[in-house]
Protein backbone atom coordinates (compact mmCIF):
# COMPACT_ATOMS: atom_id res chain seq x y z
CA UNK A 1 -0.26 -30.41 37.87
CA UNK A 2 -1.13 -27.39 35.16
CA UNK A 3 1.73 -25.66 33.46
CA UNK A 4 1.72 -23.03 30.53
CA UNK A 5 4.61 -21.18 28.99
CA UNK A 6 3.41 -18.19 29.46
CA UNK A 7 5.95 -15.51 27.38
CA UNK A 8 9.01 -15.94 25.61
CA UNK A 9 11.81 -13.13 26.08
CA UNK A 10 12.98 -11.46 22.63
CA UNK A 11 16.00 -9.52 22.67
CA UNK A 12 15.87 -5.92 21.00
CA UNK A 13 17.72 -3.30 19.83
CA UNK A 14 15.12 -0.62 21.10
CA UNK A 15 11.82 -1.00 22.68
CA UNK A 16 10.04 1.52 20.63
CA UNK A 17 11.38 0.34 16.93
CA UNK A 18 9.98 -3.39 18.24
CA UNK A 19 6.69 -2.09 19.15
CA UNK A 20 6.67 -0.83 16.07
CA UNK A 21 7.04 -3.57 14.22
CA UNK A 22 4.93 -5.99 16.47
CA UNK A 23 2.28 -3.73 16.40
CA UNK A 24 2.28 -1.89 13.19
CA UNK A 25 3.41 -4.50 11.15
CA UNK A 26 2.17 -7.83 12.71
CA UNK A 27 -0.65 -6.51 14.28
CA UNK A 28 -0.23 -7.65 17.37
CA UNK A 29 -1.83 -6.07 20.70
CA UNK A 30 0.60 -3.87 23.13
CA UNK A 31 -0.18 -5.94 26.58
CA UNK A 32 1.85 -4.38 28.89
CA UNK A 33 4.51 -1.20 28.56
CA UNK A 34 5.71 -0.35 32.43
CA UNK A 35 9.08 1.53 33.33
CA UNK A 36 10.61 -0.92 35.87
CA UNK A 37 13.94 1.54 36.35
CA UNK A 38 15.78 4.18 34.04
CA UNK A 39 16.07 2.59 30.65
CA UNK A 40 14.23 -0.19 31.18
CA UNK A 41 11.00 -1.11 30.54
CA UNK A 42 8.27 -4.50 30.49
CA UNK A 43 7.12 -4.71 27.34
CA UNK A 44 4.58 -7.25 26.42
CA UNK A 45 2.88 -8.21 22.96
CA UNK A 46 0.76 -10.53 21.73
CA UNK A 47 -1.21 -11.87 18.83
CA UNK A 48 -4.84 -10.51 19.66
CA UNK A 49 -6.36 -13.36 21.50
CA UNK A 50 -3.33 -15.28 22.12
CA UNK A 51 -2.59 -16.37 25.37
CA UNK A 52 1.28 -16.39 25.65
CA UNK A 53 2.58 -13.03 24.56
CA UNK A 54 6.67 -12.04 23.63
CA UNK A 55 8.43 -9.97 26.67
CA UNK A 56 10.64 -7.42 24.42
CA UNK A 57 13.93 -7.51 25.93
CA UNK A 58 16.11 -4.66 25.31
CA UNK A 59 19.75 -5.59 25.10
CA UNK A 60 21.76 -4.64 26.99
CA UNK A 61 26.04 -5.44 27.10
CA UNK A 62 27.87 -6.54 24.16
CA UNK A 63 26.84 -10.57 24.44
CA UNK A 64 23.24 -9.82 24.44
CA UNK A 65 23.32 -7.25 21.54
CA UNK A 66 25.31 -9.17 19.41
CA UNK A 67 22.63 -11.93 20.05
CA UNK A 68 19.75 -9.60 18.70
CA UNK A 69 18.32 -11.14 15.66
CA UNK A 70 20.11 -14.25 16.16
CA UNK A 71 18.69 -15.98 19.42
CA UNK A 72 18.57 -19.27 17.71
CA UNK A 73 21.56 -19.27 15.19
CA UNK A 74 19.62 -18.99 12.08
CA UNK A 75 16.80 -21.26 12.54
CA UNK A 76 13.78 -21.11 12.26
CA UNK A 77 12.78 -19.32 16.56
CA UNK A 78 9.46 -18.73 16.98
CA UNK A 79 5.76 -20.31 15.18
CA UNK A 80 3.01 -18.02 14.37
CA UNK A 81 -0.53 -20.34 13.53
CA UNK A 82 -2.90 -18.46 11.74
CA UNK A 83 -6.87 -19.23 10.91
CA UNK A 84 -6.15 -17.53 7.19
CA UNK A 85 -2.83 -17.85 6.23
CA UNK A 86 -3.41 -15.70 2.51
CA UNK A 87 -4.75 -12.72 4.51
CA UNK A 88 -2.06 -12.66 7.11
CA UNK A 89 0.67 -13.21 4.48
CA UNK A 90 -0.98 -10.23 1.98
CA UNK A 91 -1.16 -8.29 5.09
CA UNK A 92 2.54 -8.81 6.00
CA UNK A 93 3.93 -8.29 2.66
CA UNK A 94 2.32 -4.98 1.95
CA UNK A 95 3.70 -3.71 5.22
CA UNK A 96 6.88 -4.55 4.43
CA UNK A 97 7.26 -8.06 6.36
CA UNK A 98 10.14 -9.82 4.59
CA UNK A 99 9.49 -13.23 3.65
CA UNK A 100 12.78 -15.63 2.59
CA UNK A 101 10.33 -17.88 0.77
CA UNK A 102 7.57 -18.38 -1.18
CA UNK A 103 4.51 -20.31 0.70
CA UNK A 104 4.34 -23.71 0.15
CA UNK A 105 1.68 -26.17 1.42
CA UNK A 106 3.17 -29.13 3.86
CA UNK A 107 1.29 -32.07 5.25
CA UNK A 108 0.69 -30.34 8.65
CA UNK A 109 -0.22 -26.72 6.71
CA UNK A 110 0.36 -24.05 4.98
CA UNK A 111 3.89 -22.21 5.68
CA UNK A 112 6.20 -19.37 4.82
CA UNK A 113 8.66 -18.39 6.58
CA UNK A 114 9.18 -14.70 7.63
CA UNK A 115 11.96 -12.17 9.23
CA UNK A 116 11.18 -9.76 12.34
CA UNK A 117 12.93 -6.79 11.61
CA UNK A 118 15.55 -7.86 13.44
CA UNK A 119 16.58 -10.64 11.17
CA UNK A 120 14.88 -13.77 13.48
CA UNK A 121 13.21 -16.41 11.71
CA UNK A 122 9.42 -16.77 11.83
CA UNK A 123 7.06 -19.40 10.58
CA UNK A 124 3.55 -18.21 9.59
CA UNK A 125 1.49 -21.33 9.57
CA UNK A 126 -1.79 -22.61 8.88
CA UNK A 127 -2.03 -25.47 10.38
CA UNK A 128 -4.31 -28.37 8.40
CA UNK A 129 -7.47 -28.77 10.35
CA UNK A 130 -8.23 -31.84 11.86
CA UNK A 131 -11.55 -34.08 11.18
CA UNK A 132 -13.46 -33.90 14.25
CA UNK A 133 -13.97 -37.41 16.07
C-alpha cells in the first residue's frame, strides 16, 4: 500500500490577500487558481519543489471565519524544512514575515517560529543533517 498527504486545507480571509502572502512573501509557487462556482475558487501553493502543496480555503460562515488564523488553537500548525535556514529567515524578515522568536538551534535543527499573515503559527526549520550510513 502507498499513501501521501497530498495538501493540507488553510482557511482564509480572501484568496487574493493569501496569494499574496504565499507568494510574495514566502515565495512559494501558485500551483493551481481555478473558479469552481461564483466566489469560489481552488487555490493551490507550494514551496517550489515541494510535493504536498496548501489548498487556500476561503471561509466561508461565521464558524469557519472565526477559525481563520486559529486552525490549531495557538500552536504551533504547519512545518516548513528549509536547506538554508539564514537565507530563508533574512528573506522573510525583510518582507515583513513576523517572527515571535528569535532562532535558536535544537538537537533536530535550526528553528524559529513564524506567523502567516493570518496569525497561524509556522516553524521554519533546518533540520540537522544526518551522517550517511
Amino acid at each position: 500500500m502507498s499513501q501521501r498527504l497530498a495538501m493540507t486545507a488553510l482557511l482564509v480571509n480572501d484568496y487574493d490577500e493569501a496569494i499574496s502572502f504565499f507568494v510574495g512573501k514566502l515565495g512559494f509557487e501558485l500551483r493551481e487558481d481555478t473558479t469552481l462556482t461564483q466566489g469560489k475558487r481552488w487555490v493551490v501553493v507550494a514551496p517550489p519543489g515541494a510535493a504536498a502543496g496548501l489548498l487556500l480555503a476561503e471561509a466561508v460562515g461565521e464558524r469557519q471565519r472565526a477559525a481563520v488564523g486559529d486552525q490549531s488553537g495557538g500552536r504551533v500548525f504547519l512545518f516548513l524544512e528549509t536547506d538554508d535556514f539564514t537565507r530563508d529567515h533574512l528573506a522573510y524578515t525583510e518582507h515583513g514575515v513576523r517572527f515571535v522568536e528569535r532562532p535558536r538551534r535544537e538537537a533536530y535543527g535550526t528553528v524559529a517560529v513564524f506567523e502567516d499573515l493570518y496569525g497561524n503559527r509556522w516553524d521554519l526549520i533546518e533540520p540537522v543533517a544526518l551522517p550517511q550510513l
